[in-house]
Protein backbone atom coordinates (compact mmCIF):
# COMPACT_ATOMS: atom_id res chain seq x y z
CA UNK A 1 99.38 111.11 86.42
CA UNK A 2 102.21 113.65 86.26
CA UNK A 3 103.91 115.07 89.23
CA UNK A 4 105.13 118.26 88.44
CA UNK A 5 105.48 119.57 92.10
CA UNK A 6 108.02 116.32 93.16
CA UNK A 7 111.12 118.11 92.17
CA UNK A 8 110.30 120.88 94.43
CA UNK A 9 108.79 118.96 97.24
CA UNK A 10 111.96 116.91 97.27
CA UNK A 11 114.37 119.61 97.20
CA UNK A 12 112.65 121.65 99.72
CA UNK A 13 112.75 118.44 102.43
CA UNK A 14 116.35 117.91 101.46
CA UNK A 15 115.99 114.89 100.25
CA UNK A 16 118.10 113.27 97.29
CA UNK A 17 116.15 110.93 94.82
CA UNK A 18 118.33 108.04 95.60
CA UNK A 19 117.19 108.90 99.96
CA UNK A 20 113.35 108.72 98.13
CA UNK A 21 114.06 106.18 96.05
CA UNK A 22 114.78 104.20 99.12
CA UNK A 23 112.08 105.51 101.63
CA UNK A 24 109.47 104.76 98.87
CA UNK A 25 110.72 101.37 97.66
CA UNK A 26 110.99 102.25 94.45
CA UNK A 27 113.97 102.57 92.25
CA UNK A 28 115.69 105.85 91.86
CA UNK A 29 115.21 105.69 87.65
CA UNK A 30 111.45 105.66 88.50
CA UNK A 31 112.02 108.85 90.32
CA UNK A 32 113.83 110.38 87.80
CA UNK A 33 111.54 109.51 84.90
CA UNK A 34 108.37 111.32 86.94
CA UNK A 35 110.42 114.33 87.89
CA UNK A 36 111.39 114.59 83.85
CA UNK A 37 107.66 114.81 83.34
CA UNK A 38 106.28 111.01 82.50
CA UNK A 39 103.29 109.75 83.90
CA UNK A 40 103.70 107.70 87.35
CA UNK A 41 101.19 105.12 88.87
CA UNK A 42 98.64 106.17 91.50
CA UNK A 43 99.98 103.47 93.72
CA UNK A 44 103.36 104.83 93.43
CA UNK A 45 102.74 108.16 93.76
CA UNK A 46 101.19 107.21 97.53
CA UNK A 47 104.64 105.97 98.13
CA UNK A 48 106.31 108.45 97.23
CA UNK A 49 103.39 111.12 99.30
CA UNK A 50 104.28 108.84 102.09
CA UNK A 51 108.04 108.98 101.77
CA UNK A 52 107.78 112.68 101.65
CA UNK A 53 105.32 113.08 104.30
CA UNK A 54 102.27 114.88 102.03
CA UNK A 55 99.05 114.21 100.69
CA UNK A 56 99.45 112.47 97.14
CA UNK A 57 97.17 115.87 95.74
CA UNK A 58 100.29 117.83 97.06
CA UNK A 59 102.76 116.44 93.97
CA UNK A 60 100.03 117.19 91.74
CA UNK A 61 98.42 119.88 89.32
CA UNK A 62 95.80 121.00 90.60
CA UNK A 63 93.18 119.89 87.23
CA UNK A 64 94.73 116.12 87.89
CA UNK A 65 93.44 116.53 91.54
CA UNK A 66 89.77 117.33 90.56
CA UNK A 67 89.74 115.63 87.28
């Protein structure tokens, strides 16, 4: 699934993707790779929700959410 609203979320909490990187446990080229539009797991995009402090459907497009 893509994330298209990460780059945003992440901005807006101030975070860097190396501080998400590390709050999710996952690397910081992961990160980098969904926020240049590939696809990202469903397990890591609840760490990276969780990191954040938002509901995975949050990081989402809205037809991914109800698809």
């Amino acid at each position: 699934m893509k994330l298209p609203h990460l780059r945003a979320t992440r901005e807006r909490r101030l975070v860097s993707q190396s501080d998400l990187a590390i709050a999710a446990r996952i690397s910081v080229a992961t990160i980098s790779r969904i926020e240049q539009g590939n696809d990202a797991a469903m397990g890591t995009i609840r760490k990276i929700a969780d990191a954040l402090d938002v509901q995975p459907a949050d990081l989402m497009e809205k037809s991914e959410v109800s698809a």
